[in-house]
C-alpha atoms as a PDB file:
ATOM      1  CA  UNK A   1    -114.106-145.252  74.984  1.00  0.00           C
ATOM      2  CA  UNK A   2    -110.788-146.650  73.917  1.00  0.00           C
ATOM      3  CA  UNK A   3    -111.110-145.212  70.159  1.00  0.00           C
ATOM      4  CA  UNK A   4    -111.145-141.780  72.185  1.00  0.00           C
ATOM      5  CA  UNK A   5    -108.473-142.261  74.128  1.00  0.00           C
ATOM      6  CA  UNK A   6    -106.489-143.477  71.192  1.00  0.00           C
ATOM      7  CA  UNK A   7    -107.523-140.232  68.795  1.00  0.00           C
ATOM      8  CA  UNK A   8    -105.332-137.429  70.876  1.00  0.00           C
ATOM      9  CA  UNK A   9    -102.189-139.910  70.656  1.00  0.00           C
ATOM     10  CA  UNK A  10    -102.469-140.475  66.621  1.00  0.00           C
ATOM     11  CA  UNK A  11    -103.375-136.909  65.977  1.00  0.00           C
ATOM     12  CA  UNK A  12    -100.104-135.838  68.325  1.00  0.00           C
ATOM     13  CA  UNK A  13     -97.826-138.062  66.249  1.00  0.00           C
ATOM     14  CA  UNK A  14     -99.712-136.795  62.859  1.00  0.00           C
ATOM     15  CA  UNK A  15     -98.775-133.286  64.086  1.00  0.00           C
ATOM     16  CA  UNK A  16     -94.685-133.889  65.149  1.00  0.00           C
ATOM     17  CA  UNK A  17     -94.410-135.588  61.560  1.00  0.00           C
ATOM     18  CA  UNK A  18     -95.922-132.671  60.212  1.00  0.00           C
ATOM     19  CA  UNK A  19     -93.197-130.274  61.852  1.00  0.00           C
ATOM     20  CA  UNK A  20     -90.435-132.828  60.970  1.00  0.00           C
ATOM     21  CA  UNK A  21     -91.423-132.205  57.490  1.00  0.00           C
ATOM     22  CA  UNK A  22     -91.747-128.907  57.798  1.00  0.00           C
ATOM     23  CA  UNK A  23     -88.520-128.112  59.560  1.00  0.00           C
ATOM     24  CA  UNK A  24     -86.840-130.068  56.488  1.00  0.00           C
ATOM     25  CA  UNK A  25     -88.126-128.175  54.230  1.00  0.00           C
ATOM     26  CA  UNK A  26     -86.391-124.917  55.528  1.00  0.00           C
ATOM     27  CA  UNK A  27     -83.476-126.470  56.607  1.00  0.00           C
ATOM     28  CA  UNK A  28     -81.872-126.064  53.220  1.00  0.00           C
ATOM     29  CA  UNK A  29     -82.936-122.094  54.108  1.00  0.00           C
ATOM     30  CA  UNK A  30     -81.472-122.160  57.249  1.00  0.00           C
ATOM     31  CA  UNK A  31     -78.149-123.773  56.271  1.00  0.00           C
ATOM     32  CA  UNK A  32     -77.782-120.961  53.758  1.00  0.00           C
ATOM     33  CA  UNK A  33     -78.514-118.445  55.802  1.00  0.00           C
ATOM     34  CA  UNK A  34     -75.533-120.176  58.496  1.00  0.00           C
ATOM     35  CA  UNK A  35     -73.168-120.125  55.853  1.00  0.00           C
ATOM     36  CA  UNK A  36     -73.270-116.776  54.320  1.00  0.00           C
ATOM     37  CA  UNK A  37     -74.246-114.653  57.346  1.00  0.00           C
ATOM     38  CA  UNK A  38     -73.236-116.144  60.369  1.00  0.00           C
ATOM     39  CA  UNK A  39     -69.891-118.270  59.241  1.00  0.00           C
ATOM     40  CA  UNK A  40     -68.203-114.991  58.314  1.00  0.00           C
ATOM     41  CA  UNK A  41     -68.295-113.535  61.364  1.00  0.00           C
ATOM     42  CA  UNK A  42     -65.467-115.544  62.217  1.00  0.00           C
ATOM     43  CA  UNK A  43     -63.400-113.211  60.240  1.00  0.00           C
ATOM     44  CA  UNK A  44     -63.974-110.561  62.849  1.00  0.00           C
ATOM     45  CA  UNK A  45     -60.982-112.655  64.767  1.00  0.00           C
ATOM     46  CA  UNK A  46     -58.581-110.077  61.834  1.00  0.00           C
ATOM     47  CA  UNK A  47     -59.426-106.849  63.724  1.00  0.00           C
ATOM     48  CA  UNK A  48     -57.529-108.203  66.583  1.00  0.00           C
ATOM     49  CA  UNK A  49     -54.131-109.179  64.377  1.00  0.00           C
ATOM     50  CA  UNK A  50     -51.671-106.597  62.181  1.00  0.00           C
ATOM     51  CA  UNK A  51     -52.755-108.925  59.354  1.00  0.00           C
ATOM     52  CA  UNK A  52     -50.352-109.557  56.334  1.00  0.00           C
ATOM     53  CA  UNK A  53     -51.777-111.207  53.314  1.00  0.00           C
ATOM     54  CA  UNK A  54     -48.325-112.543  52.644  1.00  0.00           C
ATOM     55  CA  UNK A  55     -47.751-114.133  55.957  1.00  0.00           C
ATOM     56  CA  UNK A  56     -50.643-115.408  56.530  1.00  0.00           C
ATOM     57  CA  UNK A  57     -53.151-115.184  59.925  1.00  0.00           C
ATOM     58  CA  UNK A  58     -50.873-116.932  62.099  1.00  0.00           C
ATOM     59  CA  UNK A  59     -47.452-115.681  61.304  1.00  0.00           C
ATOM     60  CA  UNK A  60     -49.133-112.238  61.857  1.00  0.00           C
ATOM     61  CA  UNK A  61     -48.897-110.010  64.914  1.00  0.00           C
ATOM     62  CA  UNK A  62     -51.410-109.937  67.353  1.00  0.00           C
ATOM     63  CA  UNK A  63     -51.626-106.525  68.457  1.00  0.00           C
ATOM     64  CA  UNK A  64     -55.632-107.014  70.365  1.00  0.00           C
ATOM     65  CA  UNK A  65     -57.474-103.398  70.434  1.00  0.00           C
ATOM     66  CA  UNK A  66     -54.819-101.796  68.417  1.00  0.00           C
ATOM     67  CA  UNK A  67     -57.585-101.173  65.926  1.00  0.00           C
ATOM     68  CA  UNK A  68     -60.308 -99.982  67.744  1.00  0.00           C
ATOM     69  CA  UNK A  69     -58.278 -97.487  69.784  1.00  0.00           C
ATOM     70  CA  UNK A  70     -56.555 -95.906  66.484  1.00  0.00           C
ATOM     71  CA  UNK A  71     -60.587 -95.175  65.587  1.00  0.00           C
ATOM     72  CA  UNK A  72     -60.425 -92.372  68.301  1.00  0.00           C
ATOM     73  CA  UNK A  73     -57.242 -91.667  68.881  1.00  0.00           C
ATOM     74  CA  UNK A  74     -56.530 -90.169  66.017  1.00  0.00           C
ATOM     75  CA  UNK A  75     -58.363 -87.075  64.871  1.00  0.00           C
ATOM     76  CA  UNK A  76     -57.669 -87.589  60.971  1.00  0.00           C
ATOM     77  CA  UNK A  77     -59.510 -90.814  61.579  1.00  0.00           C
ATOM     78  CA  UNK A  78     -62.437 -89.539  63.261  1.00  0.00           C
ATOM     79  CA  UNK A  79     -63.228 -86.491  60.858  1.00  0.00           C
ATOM     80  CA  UNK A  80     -62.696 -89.515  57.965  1.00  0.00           C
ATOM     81  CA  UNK A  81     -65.251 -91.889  59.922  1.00  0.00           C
ATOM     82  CA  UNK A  82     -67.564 -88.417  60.734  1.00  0.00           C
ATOM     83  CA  UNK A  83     -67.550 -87.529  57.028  1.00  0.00           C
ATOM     84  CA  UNK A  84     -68.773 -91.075  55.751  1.00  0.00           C
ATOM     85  CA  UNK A  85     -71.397 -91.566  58.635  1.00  0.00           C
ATOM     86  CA  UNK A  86     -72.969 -88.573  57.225  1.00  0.00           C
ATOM     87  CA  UNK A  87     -72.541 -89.376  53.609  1.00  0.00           C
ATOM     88  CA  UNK A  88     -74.350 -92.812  54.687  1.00  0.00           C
ATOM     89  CA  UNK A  89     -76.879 -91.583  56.858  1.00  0.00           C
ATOM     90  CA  UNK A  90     -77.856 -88.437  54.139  1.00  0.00           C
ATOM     91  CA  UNK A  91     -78.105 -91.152  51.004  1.00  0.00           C
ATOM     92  CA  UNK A  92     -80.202 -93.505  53.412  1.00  0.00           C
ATOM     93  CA  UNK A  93     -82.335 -91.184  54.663  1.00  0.00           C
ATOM     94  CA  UNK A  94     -82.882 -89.531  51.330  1.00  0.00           C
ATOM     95  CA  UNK A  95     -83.741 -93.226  50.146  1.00  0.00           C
ATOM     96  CA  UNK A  96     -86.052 -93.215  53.052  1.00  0.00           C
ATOM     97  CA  UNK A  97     -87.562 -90.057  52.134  1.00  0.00           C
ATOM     98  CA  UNK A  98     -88.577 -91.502  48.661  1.00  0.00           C
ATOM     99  CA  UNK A  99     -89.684 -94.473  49.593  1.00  0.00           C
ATOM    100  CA  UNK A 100     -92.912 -93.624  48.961  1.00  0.00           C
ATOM    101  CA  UNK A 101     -92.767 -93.132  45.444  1.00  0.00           C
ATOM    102  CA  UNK A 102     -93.130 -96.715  44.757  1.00  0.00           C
ATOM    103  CA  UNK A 103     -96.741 -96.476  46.278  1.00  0.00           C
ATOM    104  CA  UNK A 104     -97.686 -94.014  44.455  1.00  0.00           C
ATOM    105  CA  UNK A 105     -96.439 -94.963  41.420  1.00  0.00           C
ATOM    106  CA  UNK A 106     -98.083 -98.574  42.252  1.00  0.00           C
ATOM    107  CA  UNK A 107    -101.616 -96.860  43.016  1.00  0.00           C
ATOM    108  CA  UNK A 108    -101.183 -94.977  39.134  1.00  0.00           C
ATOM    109  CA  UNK A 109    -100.258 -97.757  37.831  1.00  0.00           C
ATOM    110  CA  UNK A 110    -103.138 -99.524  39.083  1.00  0.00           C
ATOM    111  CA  UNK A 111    -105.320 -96.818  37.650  1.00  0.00           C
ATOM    112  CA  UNK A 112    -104.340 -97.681  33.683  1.00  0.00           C
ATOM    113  CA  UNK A 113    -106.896 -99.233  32.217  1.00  0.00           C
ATOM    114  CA  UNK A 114    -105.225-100.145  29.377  1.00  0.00           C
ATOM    115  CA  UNK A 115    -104.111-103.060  29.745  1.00  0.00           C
ATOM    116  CA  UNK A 116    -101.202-103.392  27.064  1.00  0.00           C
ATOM    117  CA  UNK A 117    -100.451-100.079  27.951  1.00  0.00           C
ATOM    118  CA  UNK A 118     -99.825-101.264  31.604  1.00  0.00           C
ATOM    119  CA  UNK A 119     -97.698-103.898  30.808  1.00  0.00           C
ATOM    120  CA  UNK A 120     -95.284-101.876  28.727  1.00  0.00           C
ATOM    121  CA  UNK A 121     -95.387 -98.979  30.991  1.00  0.00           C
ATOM    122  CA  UNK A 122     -94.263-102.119  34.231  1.00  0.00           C
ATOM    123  CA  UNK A 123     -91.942-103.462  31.950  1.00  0.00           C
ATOM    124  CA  UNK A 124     -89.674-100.903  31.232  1.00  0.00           C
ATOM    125  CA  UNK A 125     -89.652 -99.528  34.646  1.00  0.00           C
ATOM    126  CA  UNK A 126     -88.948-102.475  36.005  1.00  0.00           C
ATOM    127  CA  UNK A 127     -86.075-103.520  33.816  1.00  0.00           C
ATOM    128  CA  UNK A 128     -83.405-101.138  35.094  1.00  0.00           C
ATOM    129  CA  UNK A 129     -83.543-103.409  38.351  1.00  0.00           C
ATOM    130  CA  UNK A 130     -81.967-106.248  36.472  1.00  0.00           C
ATOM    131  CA  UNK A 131     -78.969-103.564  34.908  1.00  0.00           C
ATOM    132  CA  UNK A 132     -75.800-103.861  36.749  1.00  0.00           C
ATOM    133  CA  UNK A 133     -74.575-100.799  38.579  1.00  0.00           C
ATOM    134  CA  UNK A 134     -71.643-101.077  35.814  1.00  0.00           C
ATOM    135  CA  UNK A 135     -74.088-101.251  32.632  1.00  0.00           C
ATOM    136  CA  UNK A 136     -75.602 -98.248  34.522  1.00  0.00           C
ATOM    137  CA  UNK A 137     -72.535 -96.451  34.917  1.00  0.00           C
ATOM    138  CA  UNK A 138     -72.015 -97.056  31.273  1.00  0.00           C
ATOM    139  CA  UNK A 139     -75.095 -95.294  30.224  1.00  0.00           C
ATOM    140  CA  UNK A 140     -74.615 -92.699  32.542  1.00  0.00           C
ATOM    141  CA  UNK A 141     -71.402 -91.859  31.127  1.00  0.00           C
ATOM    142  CA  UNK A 142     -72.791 -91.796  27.505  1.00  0.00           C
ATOM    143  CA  UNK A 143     -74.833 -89.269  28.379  1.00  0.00           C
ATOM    144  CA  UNK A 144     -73.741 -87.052  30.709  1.00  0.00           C
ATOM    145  CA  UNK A 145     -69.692 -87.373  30.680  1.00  0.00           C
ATOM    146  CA  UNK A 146     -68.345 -84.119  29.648  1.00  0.00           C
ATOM    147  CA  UNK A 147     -67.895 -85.347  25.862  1.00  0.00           C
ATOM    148  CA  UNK A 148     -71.638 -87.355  26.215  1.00  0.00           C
ATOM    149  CA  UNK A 149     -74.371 -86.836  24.590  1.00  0.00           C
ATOM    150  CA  UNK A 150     -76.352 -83.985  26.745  1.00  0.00           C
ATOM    151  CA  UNK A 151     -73.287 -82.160  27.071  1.00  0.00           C
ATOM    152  CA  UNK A 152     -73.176 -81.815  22.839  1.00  0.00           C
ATOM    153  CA  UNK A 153     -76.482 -81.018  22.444  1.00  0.00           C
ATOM    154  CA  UNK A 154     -76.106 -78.477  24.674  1.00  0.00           C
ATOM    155  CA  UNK A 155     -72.996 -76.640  23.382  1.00  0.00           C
ATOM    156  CA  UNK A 156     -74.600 -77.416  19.599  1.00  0.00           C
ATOM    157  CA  UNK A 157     -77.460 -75.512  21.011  1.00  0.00           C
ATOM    158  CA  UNK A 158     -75.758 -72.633  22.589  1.00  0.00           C
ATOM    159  CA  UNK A 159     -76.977 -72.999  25.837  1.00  0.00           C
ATOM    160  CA  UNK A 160     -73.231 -73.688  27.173  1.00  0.00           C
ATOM    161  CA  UNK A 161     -70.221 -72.451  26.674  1.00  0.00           C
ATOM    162  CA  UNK A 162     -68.081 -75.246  28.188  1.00  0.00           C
ATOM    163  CA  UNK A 163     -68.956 -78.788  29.078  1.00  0.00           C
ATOM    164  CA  UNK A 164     -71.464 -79.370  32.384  1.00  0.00           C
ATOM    165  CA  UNK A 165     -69.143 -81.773  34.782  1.00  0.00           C
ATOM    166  CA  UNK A 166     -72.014 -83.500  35.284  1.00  0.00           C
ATOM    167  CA  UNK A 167     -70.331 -86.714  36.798  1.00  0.00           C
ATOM    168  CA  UNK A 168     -66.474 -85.084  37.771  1.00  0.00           C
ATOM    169  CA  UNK A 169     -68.227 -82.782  40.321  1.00  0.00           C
ATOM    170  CA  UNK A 170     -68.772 -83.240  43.746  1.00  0.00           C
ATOM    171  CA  UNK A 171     -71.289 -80.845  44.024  1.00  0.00           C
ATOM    172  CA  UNK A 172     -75.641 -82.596  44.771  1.00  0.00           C
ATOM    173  CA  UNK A 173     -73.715 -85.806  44.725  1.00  0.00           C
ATOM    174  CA  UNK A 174     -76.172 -87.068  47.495  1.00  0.00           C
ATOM    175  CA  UNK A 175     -78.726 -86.308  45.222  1.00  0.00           C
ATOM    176  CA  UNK A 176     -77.718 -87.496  41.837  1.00  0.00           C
ATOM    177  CA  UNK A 177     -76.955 -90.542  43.432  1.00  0.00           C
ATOM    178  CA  UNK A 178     -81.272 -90.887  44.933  1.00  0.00           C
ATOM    179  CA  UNK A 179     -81.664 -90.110  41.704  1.00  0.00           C
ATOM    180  CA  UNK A 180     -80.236 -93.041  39.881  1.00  0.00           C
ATOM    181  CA  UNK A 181     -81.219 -95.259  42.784  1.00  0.00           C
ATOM    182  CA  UNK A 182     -84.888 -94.318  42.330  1.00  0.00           C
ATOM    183  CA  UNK A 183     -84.847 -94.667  38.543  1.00  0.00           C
ATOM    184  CA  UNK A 184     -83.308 -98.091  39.066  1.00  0.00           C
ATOM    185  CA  UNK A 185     -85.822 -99.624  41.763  1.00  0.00           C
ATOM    186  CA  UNK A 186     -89.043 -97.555  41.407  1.00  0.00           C
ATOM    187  CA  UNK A 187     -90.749-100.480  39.204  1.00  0.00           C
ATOM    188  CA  UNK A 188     -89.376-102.963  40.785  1.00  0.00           C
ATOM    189  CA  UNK A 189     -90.419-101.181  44.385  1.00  0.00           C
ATOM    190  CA  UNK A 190     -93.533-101.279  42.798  1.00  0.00           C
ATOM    191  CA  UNK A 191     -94.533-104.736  42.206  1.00  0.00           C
ATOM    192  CA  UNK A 192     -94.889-105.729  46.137  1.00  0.00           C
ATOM    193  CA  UNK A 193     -97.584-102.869  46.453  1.00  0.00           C
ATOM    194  CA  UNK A 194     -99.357-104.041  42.940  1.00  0.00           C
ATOM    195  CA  UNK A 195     -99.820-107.034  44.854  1.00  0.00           C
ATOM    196  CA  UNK A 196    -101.680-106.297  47.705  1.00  0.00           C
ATOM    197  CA  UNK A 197    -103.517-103.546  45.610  1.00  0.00           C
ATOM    198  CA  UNK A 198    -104.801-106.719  44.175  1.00  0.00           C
ATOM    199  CA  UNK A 199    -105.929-108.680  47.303  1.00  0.00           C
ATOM    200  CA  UNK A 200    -107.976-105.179  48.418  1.00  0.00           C
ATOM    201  CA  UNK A 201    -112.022-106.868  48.705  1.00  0.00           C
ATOM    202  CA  UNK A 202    -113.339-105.070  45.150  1.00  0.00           C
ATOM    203  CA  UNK A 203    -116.806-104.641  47.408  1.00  0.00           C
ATOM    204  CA  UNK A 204    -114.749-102.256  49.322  1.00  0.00           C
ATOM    205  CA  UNK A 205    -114.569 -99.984  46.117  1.00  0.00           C
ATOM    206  CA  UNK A 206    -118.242-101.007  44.784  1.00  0.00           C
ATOM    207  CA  UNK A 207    -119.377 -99.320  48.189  1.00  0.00           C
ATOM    208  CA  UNK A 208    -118.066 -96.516  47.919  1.00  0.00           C
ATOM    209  CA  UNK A 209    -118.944 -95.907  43.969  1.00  0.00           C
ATOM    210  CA  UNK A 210    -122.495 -96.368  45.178  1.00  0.00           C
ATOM    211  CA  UNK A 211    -121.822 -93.485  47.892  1.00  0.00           C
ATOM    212  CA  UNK A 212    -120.340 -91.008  45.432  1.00  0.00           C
ATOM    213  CA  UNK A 213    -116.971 -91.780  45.419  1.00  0.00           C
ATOM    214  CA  UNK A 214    -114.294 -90.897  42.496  1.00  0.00           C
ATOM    215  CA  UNK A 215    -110.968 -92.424  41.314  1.00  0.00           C
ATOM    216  CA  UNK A 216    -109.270 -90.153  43.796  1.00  0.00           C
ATOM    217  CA  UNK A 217    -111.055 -90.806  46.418  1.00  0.00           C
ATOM    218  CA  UNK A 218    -111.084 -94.616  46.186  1.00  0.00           C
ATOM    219  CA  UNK A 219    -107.240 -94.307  45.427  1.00  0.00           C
ATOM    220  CA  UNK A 220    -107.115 -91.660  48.843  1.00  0.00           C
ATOM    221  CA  UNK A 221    -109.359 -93.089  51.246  1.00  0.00           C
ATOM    222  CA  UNK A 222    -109.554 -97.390  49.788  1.00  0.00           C
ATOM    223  CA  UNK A 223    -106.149 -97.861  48.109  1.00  0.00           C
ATOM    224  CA  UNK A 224    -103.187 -96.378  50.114  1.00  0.00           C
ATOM    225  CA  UNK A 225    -105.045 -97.183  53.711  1.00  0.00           C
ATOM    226  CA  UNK A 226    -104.520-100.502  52.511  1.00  0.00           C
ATOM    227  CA  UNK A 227    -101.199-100.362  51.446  1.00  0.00           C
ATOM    228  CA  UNK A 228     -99.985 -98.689  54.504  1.00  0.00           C
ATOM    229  CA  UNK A 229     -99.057-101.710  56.972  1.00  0.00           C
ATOM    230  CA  UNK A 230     -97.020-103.023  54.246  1.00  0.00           C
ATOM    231  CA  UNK A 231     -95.043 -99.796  53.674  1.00  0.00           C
ATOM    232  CA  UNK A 232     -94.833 -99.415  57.892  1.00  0.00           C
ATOM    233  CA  UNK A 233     -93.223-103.104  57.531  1.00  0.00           C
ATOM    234  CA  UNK A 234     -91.092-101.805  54.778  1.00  0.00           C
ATOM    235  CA  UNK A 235     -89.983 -98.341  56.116  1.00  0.00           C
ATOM    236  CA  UNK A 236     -89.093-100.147  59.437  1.00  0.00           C
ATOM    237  CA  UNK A 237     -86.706-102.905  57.815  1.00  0.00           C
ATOM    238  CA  UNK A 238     -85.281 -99.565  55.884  1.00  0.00           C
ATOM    239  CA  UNK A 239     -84.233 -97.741  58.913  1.00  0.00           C
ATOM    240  CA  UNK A 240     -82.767-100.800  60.865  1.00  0.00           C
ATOM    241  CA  UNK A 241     -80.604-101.042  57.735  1.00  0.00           C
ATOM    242  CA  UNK A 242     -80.133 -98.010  57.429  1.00  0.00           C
ATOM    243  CA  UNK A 243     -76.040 -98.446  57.289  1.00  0.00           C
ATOM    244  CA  UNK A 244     -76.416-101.084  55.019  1.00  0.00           C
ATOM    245  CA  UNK A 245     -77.135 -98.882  51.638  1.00  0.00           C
ATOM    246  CA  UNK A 246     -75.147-100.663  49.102  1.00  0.00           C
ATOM    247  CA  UNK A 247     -71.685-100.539  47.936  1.00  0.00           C
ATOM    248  CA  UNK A 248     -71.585-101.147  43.629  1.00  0.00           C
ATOM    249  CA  UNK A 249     -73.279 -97.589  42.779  1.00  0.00           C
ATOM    250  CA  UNK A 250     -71.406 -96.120  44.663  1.00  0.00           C
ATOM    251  CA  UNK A 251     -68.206 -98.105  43.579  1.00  0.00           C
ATOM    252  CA  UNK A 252     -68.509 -97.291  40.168  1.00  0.00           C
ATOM    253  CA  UNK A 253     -69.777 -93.513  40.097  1.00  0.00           C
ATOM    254  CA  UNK A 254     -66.670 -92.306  42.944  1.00  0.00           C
ATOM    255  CA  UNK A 255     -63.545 -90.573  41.546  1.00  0.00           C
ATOM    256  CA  UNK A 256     -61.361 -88.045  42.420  1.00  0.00           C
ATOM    257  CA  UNK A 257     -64.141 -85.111  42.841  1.00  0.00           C
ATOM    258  CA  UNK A 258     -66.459 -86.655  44.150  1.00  0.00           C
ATOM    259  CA  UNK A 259     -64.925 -89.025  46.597  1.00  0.00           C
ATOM    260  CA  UNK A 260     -65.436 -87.187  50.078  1.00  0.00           C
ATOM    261  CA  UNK A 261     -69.347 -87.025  49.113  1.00  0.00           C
ATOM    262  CA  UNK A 262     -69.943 -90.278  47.666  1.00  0.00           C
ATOM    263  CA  UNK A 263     -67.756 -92.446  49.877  1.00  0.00           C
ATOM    264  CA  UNK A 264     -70.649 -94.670  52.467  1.00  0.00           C
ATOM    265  CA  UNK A 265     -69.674 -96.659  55.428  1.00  0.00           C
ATOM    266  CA  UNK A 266     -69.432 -99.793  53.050  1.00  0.00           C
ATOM    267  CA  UNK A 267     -67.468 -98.084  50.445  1.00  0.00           C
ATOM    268  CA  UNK A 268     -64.818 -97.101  53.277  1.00  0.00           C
ATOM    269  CA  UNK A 269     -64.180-100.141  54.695  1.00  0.00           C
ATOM    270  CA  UNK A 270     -63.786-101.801  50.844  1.00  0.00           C
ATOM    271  CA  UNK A 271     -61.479 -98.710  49.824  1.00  0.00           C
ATOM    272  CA  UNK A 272     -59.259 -99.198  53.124  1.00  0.00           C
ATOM    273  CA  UNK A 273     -59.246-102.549  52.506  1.00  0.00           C
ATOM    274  CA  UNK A 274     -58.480-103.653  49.292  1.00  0.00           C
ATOM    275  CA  UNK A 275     -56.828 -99.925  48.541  1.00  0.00           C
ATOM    276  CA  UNK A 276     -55.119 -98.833  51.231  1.00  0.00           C
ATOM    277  CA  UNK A 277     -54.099-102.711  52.384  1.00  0.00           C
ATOM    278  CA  UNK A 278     -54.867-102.404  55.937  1.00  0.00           C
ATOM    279  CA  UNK A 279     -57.654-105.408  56.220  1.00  0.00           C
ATOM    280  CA  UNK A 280     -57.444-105.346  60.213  1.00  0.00           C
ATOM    281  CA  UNK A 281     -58.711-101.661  60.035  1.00  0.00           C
ATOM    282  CA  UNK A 282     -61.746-102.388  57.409  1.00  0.00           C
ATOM    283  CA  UNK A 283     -62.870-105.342  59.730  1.00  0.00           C
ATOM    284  CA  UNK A 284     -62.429-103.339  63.075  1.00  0.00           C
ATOM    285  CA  UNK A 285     -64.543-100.556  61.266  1.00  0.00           C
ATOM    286  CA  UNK A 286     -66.893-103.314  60.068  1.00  0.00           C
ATOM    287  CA  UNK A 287     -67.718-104.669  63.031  1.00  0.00           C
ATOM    288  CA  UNK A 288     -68.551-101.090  64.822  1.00  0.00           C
ATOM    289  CA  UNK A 289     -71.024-100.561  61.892  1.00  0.00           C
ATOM    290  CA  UNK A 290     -72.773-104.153  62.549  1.00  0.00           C
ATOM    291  CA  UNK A 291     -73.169-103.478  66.139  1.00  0.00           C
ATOM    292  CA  UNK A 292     -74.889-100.244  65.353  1.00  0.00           C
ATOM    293  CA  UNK A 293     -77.407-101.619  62.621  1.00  0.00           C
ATOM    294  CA  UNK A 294     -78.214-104.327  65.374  1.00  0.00           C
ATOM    295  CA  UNK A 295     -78.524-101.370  67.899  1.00  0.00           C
ATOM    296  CA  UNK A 296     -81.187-100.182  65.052  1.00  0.00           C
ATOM    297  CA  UNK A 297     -83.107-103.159  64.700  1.00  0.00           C
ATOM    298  CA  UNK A 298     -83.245-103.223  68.475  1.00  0.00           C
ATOM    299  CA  UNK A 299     -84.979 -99.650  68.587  1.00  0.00           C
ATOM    300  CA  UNK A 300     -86.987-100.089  65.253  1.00  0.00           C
ATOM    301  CA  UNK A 301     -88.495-103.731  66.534  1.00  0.00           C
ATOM    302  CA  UNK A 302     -89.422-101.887  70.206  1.00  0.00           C
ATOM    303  CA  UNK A 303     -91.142 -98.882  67.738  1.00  0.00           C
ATOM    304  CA  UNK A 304     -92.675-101.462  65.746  1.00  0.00           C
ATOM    305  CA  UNK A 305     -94.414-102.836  69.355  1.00  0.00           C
ATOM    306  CA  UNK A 306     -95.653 -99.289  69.843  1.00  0.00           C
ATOM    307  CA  UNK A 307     -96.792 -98.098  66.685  1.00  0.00           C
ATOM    308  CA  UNK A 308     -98.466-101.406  65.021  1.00  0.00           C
ATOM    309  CA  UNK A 309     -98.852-103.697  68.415  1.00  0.00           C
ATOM    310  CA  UNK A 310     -96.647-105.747  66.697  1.00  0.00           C
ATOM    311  CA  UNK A 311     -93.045-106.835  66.354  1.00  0.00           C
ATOM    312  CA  UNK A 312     -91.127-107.622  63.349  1.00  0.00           C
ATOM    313  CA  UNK A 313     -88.387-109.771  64.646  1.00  0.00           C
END
């Protein structure tokens, strides 16, 4: 009788040391994540000062909503803010609207049976992903600069008579820039759908050769069912971050044509930061655009509850 009593007591302790241990194993996680997301946000406290590098936070005025109000008072401003909202909302949603590609391409990759032939095929569409945006630029100006290689073999040719402005135009920029993003991270989008193509039950696909079934229709009615939750998960994190589409491609393709069309929300508040020295403006700016990709997450999570019966925060 006693041993019983006693077994609930050393099984509770063998459980709290088990979520001691547990706990310190992502604490190192959880520190990290302190530091480099939630530490910053003390620099929000700029947006309330005229901040001058040379003098320093407190030797500069404080001047409170200064900041905020200038973002509607004046109508320069607002077309400025209008025009990059909808250059970052167009390239997101564009990404959004591609984002199936990687599942496809996953579910044909799937379908090689040769195996070496696979592997190369993986390889080099997954390598781009580990190319810097500058190394990309690079190659991108190689070929398609108005002196690059496409642009000769087309005048050699005859099909031209001057040089395409393939990258000093601010004409499809929205486009060209999908483009390069999807050639970048289509492999490496890949790889996370490869892998639960690979925990699919193989009976599931033995059943249904035994009915009749084809490649297509085991890739139609076996394969992308099953890849679907994860894609839901996916799309979902995509459109709560949907202001949060990058900065470095964009960075290093903008110039003078193109600027109004390429220029995203994160791209602004750099440029009017670093370029047009007014740091209390770029925070003030950055903390409207955090606010709304919270205001996202908030919406996504509740369509989440709706759609799937589950949340994702």
């Amino acid at each position: 009788m006693e041993l019983e009593r006693s077994k609930p007591k050393i099984f509770g302790k063998q459980k709290n040391r088990e979520g001691k241990i547990m706990f310190l194993c992502i604490l190192p996680f959880l520190l990290l994540v302190f530091v480099f997301s939630y530490f910053p946000l003390h620099g929000w406290i700029y947006s309330l000062y005229d901040y001058k590098p040379a003098l320093g936070l407190g030797r500069s005025e404080f001047v409170g909503l200064q900041w905020f109000k200038m973002l509607i008072s004046s109508q320069t401003q607002i077309d400025q803010i209008v025009q990059v909202l909808k250059n970052t909302f167009a390239m997101s949603f564009l990404g959004i609207a591609t984002s199936m590609l990687p599942v496809f391409f996953a579910i044909f990759l799937n379908e090689i049976k040769s195996k070496w032939f696979k592997n190369i095929v993986q390889t080099l569409t997954t390598l781009p992903n580990f190319i810097s945006w500058v190394l990309v630029y690079t190659i991108a100006f190689s070929l398609f600069s108005t002196t690059g290689l496409v642009n000769t073999l087309l005048q050699e040719y005859g099909l031209v008579d001057e040089a395409v402005k393939f990258l000093d135009s601010g004409k499809n920029t929205w486009l060209v820039m999908t483009l390069w993003n999807l050639w970048k991270g289509l492999g490496w989008g890949a790889i996370m759908y490869l892998a639960g193509i690979s925990g699919i039950d193989p009976e599931l696909y033995e059943s249904a050769r035994i009915d009749g079934a084809n490649r297509f229709h085991l890739m139609r009615y076996i394969t992308l069912p099953a890849l679907m939750p994860t894609y839901l998960v996916m799309l979902m994190l995509s459109i709560a971050n949907l202001l949060n589409n990058g900065m470095e491609q964009y960075f290093v393709f903008q110039n003078a044509f193109n600027k109004n069309q390429i220029q995203v929300l994160d791209l602004y508040v750099y440029n009017l930061g670093m370029g047009g020295n007014s740091l209390s403006l770029a925070t003030a700016i950055s903390m409207l655009k955090s606010l709304v990709s919270v205001g996202l997450l908030v919406f996504v999570n509740g369509a989440s509850k709706k759609i799937r019966g589950e949340s994702i925060i």
